[in-house]
PDBML (XML) file of the C-alpha atoms, coordinates in Angstrom:
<?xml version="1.0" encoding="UTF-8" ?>
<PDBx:datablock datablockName="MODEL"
   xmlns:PDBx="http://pdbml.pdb.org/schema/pdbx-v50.xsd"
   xmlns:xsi="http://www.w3.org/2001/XMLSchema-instance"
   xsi:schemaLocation="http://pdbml.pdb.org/schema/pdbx-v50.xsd pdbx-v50.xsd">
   <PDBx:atom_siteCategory>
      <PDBx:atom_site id="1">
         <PDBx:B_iso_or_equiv>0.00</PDBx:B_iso_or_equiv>
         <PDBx:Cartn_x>115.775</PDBx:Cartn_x>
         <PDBx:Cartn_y>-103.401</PDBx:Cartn_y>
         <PDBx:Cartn_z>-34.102</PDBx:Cartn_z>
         <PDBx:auth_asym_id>A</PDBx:auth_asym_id>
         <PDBx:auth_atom_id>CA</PDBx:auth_atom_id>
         <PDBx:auth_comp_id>UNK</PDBx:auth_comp_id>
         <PDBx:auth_seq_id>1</PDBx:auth_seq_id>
         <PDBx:group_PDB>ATOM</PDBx:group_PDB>
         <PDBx:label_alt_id xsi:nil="true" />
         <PDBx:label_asym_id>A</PDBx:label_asym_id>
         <PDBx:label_atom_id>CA</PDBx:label_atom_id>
         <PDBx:label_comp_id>UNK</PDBx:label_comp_id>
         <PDBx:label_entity_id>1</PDBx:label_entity_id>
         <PDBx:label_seq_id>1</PDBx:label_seq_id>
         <PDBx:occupancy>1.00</PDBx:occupancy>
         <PDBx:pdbx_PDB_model_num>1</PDBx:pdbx_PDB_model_num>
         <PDBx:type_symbol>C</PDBx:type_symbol>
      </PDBx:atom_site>
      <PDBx:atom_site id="2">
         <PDBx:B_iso_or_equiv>0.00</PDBx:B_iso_or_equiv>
         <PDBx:Cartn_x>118.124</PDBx:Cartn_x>
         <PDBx:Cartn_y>-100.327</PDBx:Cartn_y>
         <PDBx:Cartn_z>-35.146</PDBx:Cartn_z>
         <PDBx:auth_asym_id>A</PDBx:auth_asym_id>
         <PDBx:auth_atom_id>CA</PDBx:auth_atom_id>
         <PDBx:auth_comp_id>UNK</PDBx:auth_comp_id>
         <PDBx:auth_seq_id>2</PDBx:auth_seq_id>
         <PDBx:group_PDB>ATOM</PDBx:group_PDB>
         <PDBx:label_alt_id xsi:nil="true" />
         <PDBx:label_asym_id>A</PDBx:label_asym_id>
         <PDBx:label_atom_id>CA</PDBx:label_atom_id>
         <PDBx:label_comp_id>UNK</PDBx:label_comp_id>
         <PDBx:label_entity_id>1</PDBx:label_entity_id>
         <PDBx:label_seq_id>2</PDBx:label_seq_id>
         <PDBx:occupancy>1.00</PDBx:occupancy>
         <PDBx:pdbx_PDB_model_num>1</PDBx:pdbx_PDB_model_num>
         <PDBx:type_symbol>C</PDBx:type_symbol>
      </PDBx:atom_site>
      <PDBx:atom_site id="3">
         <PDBx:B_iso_or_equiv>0.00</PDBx:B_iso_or_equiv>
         <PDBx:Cartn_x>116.715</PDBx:Cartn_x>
         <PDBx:Cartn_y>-97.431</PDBx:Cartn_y>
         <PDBx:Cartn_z>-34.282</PDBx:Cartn_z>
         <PDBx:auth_asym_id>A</PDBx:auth_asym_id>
         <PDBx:auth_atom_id>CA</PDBx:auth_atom_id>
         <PDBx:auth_comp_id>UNK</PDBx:auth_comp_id>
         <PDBx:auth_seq_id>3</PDBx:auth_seq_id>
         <PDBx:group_PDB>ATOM</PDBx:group_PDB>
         <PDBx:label_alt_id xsi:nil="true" />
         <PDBx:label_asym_id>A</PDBx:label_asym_id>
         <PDBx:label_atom_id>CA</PDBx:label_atom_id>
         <PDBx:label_comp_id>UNK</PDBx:label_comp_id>
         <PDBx:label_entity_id>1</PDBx:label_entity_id>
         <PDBx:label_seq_id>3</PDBx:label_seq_id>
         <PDBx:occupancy>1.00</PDBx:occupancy>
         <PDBx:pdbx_PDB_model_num>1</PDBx:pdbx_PDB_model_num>
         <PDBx:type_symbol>C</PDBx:type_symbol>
      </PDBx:atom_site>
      <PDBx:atom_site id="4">
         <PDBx:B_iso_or_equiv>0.00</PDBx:B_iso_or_equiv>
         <PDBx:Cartn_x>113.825</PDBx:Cartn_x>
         <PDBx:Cartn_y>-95.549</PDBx:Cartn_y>
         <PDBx:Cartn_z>-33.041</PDBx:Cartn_z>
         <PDBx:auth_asym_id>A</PDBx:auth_asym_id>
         <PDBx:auth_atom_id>CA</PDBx:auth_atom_id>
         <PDBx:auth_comp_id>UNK</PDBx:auth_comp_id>
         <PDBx:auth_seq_id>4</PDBx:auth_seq_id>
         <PDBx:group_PDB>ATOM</PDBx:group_PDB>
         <PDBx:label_alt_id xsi:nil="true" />
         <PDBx:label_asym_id>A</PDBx:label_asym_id>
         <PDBx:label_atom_id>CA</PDBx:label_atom_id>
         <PDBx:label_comp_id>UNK</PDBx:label_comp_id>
         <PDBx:label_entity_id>1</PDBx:label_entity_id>
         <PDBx:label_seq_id>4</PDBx:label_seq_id>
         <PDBx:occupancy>1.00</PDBx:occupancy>
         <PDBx:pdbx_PDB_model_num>1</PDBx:pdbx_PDB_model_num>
         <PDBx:type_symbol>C</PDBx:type_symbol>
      </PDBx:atom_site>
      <PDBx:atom_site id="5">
         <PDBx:B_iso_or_equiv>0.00</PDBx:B_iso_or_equiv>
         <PDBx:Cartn_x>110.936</PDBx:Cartn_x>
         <PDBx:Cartn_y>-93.325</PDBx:Cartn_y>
         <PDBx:Cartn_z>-34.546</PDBx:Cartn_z>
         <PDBx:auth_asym_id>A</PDBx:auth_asym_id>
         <PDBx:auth_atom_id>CA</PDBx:auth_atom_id>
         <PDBx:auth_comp_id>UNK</PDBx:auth_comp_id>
         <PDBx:auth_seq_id>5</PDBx:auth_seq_id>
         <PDBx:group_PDB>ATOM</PDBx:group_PDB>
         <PDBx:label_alt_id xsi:nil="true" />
         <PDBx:label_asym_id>A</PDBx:label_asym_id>
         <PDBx:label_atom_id>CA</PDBx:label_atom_id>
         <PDBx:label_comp_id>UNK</PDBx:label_comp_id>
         <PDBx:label_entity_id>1</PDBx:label_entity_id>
         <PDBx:label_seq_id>5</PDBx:label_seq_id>
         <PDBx:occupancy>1.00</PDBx:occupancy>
         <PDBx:pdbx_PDB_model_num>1</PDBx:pdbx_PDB_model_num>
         <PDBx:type_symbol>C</PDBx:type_symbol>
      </PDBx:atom_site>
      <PDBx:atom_site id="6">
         <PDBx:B_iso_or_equiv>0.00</PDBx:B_iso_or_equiv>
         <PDBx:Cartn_x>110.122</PDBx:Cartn_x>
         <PDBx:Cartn_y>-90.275</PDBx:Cartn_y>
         <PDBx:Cartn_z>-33.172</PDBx:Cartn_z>
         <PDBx:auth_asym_id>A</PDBx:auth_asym_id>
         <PDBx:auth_atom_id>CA</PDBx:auth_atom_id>
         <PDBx:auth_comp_id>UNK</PDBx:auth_comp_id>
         <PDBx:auth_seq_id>6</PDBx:auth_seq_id>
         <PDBx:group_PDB>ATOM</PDBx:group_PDB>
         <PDBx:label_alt_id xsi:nil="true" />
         <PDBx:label_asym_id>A</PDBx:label_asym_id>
         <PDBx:label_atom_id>CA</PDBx:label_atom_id>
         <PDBx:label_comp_id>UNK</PDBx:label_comp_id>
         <PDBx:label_entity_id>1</PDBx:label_entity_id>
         <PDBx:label_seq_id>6</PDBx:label_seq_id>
         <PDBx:occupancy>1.00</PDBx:occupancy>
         <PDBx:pdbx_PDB_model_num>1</PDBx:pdbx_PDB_model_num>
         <PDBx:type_symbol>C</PDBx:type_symbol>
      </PDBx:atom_site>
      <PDBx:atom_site id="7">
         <PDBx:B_iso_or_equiv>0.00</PDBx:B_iso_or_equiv>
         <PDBx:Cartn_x>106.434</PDBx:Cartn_x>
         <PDBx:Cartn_y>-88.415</PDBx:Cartn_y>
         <PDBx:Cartn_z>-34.171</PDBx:Cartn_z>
         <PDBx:auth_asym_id>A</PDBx:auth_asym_id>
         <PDBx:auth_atom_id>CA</PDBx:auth_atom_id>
         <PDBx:auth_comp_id>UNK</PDBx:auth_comp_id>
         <PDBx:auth_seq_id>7</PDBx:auth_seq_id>
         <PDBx:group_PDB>ATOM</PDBx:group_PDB>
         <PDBx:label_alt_id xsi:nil="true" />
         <PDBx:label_asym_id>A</PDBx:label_asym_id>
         <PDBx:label_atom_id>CA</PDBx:label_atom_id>
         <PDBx:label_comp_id>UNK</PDBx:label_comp_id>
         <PDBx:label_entity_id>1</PDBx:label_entity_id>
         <PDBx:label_seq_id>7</PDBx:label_seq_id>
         <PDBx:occupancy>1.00</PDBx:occupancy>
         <PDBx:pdbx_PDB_model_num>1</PDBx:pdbx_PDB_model_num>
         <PDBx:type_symbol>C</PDBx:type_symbol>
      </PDBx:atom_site>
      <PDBx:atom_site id="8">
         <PDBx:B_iso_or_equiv>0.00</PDBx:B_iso_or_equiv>
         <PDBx:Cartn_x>105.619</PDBx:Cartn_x>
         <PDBx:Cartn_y>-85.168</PDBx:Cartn_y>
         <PDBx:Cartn_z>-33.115</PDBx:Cartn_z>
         <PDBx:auth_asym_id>A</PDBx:auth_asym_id>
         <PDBx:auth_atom_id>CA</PDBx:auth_atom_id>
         <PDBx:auth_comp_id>UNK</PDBx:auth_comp_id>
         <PDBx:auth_seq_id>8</PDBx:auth_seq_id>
         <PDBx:group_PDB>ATOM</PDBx:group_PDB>
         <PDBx:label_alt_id xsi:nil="true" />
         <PDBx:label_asym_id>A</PDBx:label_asym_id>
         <PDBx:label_atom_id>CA</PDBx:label_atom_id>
         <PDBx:label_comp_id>UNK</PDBx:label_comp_id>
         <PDBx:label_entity_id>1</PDBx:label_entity_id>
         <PDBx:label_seq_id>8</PDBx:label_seq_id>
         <PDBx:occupancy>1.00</PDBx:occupancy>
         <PDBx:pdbx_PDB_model_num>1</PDBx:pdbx_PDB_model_num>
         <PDBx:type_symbol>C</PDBx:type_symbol>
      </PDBx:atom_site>
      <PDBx:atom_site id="9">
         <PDBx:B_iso_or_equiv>0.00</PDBx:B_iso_or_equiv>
         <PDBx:Cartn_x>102.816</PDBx:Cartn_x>
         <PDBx:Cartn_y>-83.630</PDBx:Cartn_y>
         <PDBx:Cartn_z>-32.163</PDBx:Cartn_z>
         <PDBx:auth_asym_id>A</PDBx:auth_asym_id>
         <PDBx:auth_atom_id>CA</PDBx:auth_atom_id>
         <PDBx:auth_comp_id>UNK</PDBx:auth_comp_id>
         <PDBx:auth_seq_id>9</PDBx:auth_seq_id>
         <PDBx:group_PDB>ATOM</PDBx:group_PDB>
         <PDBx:label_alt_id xsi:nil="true" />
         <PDBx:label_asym_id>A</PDBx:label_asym_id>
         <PDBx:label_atom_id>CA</PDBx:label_atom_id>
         <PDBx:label_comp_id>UNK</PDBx:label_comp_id>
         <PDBx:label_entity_id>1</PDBx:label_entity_id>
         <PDBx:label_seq_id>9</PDBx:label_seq_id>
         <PDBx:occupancy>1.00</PDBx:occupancy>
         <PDBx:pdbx_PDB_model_num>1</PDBx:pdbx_PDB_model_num>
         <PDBx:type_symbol>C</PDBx:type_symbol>
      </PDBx:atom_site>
      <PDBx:atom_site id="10">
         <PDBx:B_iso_or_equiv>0.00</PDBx:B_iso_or_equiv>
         <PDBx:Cartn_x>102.553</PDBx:Cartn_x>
         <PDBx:Cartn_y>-81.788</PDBx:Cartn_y>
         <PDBx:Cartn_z>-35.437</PDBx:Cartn_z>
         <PDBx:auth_asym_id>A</PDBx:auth_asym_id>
         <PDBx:auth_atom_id>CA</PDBx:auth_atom_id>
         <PDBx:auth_comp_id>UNK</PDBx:auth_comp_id>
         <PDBx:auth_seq_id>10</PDBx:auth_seq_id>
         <PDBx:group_PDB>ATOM</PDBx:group_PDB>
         <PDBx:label_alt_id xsi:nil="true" />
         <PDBx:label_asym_id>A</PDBx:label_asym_id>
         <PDBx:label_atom_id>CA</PDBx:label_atom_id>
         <PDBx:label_comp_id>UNK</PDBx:label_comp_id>
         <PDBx:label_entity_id>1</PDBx:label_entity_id>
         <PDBx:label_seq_id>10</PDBx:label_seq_id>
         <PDBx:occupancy>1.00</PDBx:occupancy>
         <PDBx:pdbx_PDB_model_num>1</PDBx:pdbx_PDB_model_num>
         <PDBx:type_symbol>C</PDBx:type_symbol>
      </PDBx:atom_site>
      <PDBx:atom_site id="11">
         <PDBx:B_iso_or_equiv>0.00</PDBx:B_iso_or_equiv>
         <PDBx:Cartn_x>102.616</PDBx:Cartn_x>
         <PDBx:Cartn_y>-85.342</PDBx:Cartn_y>
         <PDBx:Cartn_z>-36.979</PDBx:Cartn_z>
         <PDBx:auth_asym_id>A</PDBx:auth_asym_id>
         <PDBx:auth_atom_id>CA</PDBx:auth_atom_id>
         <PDBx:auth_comp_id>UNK</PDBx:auth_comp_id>
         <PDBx:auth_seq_id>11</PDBx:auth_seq_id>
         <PDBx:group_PDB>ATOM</PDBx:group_PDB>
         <PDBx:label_alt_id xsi:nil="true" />
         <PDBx:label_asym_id>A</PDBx:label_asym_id>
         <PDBx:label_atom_id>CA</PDBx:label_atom_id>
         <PDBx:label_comp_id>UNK</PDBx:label_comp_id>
         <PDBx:label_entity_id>1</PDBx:label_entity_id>
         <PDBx:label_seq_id>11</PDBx:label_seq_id>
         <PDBx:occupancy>1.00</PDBx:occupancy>
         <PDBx:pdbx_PDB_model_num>1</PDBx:pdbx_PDB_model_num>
         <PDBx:type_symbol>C</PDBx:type_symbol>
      </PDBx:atom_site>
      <PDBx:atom_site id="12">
         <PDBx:B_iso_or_equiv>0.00</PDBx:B_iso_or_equiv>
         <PDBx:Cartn_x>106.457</PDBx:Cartn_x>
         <PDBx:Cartn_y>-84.753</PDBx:Cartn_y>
         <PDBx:Cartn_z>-38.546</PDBx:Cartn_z>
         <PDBx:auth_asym_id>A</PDBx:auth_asym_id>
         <PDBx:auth_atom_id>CA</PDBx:auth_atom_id>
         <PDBx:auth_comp_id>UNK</PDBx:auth_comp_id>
         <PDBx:auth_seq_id>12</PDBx:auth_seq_id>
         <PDBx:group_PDB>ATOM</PDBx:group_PDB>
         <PDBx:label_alt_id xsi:nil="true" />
         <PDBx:label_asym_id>A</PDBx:label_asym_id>
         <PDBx:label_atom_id>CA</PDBx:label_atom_id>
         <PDBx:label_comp_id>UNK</PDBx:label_comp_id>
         <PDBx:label_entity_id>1</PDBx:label_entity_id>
         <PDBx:label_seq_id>12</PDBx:label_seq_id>
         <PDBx:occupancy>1.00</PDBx:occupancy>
         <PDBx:pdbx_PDB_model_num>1</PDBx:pdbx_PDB_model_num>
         <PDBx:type_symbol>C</PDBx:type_symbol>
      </PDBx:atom_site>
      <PDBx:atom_site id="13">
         <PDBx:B_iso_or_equiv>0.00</PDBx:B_iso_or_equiv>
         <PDBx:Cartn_x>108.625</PDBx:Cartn_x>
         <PDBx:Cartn_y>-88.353</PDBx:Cartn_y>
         <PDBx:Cartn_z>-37.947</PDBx:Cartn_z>
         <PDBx:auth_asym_id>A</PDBx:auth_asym_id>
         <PDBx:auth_atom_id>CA</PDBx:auth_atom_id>
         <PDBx:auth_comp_id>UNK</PDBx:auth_comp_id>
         <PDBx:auth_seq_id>13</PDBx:auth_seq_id>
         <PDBx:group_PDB>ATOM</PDBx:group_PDB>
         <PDBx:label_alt_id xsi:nil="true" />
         <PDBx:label_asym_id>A</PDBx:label_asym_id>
         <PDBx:label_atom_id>CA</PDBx:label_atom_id>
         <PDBx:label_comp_id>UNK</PDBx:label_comp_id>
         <PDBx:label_entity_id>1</PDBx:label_entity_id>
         <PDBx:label_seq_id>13</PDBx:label_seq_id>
         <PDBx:occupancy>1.00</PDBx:occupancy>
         <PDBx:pdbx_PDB_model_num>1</PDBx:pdbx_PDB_model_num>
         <PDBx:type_symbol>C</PDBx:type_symbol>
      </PDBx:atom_site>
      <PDBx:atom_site id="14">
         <PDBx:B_iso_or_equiv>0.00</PDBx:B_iso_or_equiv>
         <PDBx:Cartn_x>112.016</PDBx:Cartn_x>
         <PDBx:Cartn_y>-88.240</PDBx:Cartn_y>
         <PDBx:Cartn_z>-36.812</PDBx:Cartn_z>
         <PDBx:auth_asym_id>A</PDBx:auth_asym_id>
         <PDBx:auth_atom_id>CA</PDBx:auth_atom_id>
         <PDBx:auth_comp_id>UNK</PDBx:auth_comp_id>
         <PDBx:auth_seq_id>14</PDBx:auth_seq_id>
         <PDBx:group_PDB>ATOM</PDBx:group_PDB>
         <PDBx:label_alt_id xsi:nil="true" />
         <PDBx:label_asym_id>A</PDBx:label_asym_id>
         <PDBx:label_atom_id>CA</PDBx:label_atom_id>
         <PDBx:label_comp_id>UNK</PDBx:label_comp_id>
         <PDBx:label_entity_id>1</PDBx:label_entity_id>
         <PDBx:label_seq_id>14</PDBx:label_seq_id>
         <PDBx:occupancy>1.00</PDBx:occupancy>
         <PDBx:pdbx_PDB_model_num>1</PDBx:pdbx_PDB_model_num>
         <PDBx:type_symbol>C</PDBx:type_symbol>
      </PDBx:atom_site>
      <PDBx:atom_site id="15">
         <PDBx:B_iso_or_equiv>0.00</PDBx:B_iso_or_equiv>
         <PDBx:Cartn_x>114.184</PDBx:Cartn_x>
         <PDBx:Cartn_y>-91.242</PDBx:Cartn_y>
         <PDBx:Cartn_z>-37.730</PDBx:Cartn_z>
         <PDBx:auth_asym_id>A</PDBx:auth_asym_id>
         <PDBx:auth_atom_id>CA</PDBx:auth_atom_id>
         <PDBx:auth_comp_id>UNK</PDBx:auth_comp_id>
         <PDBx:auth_seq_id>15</PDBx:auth_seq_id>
         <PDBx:group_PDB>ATOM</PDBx:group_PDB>
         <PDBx:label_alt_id xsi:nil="true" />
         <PDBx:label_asym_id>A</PDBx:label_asym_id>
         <PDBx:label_atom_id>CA</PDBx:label_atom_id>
         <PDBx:label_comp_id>UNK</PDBx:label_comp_id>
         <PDBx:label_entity_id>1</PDBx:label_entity_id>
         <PDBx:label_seq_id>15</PDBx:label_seq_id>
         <PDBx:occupancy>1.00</PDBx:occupancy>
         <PDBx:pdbx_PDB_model_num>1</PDBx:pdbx_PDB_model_num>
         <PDBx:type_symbol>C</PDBx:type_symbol>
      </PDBx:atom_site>
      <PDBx:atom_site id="16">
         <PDBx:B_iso_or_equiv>0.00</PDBx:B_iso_or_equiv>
         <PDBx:Cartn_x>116.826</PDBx:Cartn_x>
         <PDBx:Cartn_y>-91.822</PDBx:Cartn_y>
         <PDBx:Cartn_z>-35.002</PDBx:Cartn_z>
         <PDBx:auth_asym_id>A</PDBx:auth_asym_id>
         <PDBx:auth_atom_id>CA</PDBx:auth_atom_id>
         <PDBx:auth_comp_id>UNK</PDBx:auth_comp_id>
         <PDBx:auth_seq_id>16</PDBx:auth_seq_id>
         <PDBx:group_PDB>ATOM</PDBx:group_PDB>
         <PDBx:label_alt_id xsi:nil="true" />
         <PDBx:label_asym_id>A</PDBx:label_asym_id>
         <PDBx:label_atom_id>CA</PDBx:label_atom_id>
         <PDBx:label_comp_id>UNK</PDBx:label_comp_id>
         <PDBx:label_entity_id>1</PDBx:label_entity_id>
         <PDBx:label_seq_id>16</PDBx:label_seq_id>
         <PDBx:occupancy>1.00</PDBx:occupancy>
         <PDBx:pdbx_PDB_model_num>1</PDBx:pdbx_PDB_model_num>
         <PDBx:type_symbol>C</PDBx:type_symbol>
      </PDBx:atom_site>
      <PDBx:atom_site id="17">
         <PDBx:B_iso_or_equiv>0.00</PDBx:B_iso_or_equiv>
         <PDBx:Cartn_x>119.451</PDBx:Cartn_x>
         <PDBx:Cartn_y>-94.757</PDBx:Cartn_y>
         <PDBx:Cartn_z>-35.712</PDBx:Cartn_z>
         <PDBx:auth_asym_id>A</PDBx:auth_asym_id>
         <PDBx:auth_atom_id>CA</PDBx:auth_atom_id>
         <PDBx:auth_comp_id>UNK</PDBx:auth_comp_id>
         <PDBx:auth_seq_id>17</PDBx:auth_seq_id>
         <PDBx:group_PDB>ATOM</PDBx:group_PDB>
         <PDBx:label_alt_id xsi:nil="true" />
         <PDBx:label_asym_id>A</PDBx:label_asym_id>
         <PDBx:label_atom_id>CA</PDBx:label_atom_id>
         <PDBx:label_comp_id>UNK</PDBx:label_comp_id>
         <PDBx:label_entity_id>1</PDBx:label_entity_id>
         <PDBx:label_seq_id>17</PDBx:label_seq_id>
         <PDBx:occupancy>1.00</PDBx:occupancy>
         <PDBx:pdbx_PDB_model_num>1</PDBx:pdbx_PDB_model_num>
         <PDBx:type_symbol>C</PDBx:type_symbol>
      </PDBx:atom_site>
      <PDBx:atom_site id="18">
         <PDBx:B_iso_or_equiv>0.00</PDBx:B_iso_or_equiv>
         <PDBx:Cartn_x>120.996</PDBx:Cartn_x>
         <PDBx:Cartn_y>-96.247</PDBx:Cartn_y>
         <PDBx:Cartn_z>-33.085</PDBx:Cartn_z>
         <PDBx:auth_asym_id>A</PDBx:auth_asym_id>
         <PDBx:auth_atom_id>CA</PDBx:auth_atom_id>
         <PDBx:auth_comp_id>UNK</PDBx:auth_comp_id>
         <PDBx:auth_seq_id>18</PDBx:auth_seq_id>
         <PDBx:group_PDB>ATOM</PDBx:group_PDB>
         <PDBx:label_alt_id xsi:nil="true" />
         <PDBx:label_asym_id>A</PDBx:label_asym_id>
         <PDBx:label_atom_id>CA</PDBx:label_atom_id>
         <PDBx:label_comp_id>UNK</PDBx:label_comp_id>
         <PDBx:label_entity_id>1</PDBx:label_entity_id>
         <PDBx:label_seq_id>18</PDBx:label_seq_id>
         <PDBx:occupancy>1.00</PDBx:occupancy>
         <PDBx:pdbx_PDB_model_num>1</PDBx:pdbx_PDB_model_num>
         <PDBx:type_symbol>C</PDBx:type_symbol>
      </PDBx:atom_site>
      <PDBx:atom_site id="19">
         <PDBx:B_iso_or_equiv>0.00</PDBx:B_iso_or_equiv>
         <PDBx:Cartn_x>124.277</PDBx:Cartn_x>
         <PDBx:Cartn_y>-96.748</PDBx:Cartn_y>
         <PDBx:Cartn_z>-34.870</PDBx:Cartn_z>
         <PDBx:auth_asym_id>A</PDBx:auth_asym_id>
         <PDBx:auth_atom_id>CA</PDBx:auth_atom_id>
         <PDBx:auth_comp_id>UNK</PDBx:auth_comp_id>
         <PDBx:auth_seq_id>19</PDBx:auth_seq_id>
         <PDBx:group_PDB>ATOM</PDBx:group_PDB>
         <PDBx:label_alt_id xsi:nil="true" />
         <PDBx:label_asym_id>A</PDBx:label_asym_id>
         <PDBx:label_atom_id>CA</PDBx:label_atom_id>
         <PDBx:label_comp_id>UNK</PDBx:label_comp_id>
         <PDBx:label_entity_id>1</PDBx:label_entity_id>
         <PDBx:label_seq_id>19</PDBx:label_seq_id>
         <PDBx:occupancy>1.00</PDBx:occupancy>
         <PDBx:pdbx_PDB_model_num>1</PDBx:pdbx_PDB_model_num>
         <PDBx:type_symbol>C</PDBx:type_symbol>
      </PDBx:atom_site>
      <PDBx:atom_site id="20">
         <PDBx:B_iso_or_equiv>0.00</PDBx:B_iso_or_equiv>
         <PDBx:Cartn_x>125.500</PDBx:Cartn_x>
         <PDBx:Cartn_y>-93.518</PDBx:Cartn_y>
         <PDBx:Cartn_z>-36.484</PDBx:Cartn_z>
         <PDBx:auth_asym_id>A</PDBx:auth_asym_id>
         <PDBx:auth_atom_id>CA</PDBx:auth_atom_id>
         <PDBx:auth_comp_id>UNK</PDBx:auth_comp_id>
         <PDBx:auth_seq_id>20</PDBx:auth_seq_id>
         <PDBx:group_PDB>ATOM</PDBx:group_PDB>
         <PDBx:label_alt_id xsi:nil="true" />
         <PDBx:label_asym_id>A</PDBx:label_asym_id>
         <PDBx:label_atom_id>CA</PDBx:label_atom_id>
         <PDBx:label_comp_id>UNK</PDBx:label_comp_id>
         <PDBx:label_entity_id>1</PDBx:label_entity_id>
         <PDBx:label_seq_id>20</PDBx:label_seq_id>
         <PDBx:occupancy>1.00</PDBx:occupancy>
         <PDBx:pdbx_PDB_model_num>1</PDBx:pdbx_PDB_model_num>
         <PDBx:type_symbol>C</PDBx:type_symbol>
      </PDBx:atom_site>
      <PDBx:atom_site id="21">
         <PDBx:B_iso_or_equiv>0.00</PDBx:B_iso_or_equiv>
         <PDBx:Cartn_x>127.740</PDBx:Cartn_x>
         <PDBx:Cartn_y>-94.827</PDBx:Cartn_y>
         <PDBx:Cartn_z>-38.462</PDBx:Cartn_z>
         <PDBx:auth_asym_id>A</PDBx:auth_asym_id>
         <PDBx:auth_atom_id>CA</PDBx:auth_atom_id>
         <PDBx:auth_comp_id>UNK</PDBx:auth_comp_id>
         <PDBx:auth_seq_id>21</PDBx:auth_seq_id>
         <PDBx:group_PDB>ATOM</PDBx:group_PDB>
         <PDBx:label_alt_id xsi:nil="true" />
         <PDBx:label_asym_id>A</PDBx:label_asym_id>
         <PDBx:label_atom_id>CA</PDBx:label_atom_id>
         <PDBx:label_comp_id>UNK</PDBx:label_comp_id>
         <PDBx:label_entity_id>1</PDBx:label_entity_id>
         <PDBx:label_seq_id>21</PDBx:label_seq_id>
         <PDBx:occupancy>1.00</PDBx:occupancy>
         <PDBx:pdbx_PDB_model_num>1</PDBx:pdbx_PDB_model_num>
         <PDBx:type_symbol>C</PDBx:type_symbol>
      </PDBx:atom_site>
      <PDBx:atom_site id="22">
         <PDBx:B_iso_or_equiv>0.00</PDBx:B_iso_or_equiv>
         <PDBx:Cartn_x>126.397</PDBx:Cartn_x>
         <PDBx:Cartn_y>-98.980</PDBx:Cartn_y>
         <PDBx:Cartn_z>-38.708</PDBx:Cartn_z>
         <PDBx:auth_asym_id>A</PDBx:auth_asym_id>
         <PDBx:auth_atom_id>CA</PDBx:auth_atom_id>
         <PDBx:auth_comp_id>UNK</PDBx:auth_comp_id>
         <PDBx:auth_seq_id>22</PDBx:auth_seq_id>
         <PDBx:group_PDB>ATOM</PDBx:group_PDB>
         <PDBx:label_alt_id xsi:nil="true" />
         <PDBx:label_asym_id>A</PDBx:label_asym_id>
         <PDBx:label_atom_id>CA</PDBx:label_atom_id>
         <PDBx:label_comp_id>UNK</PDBx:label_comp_id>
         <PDBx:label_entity_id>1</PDBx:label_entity_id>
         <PDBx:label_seq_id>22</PDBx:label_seq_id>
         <PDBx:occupancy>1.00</PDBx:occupancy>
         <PDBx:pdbx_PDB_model_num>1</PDBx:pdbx_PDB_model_num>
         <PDBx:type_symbol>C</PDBx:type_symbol>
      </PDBx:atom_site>
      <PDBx:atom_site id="23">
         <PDBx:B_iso_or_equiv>0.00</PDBx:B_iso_or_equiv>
         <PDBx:Cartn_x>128.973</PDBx:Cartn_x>
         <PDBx:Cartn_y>-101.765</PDBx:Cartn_y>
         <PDBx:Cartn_z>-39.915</PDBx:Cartn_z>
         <PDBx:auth_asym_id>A</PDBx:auth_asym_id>
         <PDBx:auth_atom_id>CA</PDBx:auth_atom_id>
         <PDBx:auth_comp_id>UNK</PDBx:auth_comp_id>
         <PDBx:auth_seq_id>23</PDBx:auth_seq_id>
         <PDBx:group_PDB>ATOM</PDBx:group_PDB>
         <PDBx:label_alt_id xsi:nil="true" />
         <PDBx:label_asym_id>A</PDBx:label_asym_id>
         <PDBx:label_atom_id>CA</PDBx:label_atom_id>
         <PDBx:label_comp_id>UNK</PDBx:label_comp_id>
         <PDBx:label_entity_id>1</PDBx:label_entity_id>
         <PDBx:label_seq_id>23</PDBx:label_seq_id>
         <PDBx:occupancy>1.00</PDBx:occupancy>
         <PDBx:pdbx_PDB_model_num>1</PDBx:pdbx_PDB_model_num>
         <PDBx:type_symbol>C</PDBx:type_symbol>
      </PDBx:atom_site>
      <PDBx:atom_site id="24">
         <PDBx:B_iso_or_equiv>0.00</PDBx:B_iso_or_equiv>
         <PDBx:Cartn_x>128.551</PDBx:Cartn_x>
         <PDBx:Cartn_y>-104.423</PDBx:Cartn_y>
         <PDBx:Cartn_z>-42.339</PDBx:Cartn_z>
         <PDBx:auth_asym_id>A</PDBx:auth_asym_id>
         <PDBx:auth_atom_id>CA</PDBx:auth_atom_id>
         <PDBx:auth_comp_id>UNK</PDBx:auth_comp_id>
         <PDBx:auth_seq_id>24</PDBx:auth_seq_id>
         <PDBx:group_PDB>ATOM</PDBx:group_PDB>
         <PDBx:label_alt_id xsi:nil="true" />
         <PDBx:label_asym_id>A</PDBx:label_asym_id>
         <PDBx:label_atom_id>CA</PDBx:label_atom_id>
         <PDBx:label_comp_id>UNK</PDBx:label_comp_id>
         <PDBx:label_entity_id>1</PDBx:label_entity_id>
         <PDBx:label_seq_id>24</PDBx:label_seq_id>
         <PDBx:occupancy>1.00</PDBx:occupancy>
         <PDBx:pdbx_PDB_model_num>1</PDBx:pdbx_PDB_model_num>
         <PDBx:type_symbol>C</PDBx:type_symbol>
      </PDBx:atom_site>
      <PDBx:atom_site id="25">
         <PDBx:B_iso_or_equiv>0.00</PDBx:B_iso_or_equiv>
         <PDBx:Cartn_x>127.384</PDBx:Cartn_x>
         <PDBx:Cartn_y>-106.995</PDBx:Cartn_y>
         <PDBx:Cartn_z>-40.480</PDBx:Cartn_z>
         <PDBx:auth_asym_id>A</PDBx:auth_asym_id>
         <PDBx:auth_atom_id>CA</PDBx:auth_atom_id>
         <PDBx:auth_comp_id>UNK</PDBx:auth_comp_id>
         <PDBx:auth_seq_id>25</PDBx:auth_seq_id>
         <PDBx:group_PDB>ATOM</PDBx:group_PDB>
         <PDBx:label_alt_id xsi:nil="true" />
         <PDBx:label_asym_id>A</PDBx:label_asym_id>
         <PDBx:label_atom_id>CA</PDBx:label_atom_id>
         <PDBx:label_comp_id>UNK</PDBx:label_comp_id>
         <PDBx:label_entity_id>1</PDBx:label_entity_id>
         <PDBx:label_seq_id>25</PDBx:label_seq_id>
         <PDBx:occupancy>1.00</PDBx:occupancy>
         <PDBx:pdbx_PDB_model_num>1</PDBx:pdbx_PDB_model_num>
         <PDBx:type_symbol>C</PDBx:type_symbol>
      </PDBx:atom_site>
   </PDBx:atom_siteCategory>
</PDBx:datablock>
């Protein structure tokens, strides 16, 4: 897993990566 989804109440998603800046591989 890379990363976590955030949903507010409204209903709007928030993407959060856990790498900001990933690497190949």
């Amino acid at each position: 897993s890379y990363g976590v989804r955030f949903v507010a109440p409204n209903g709007r998603p928030m993407n959060i990566p856990f790498y900001a800046q990933r690497q190949q591989g």
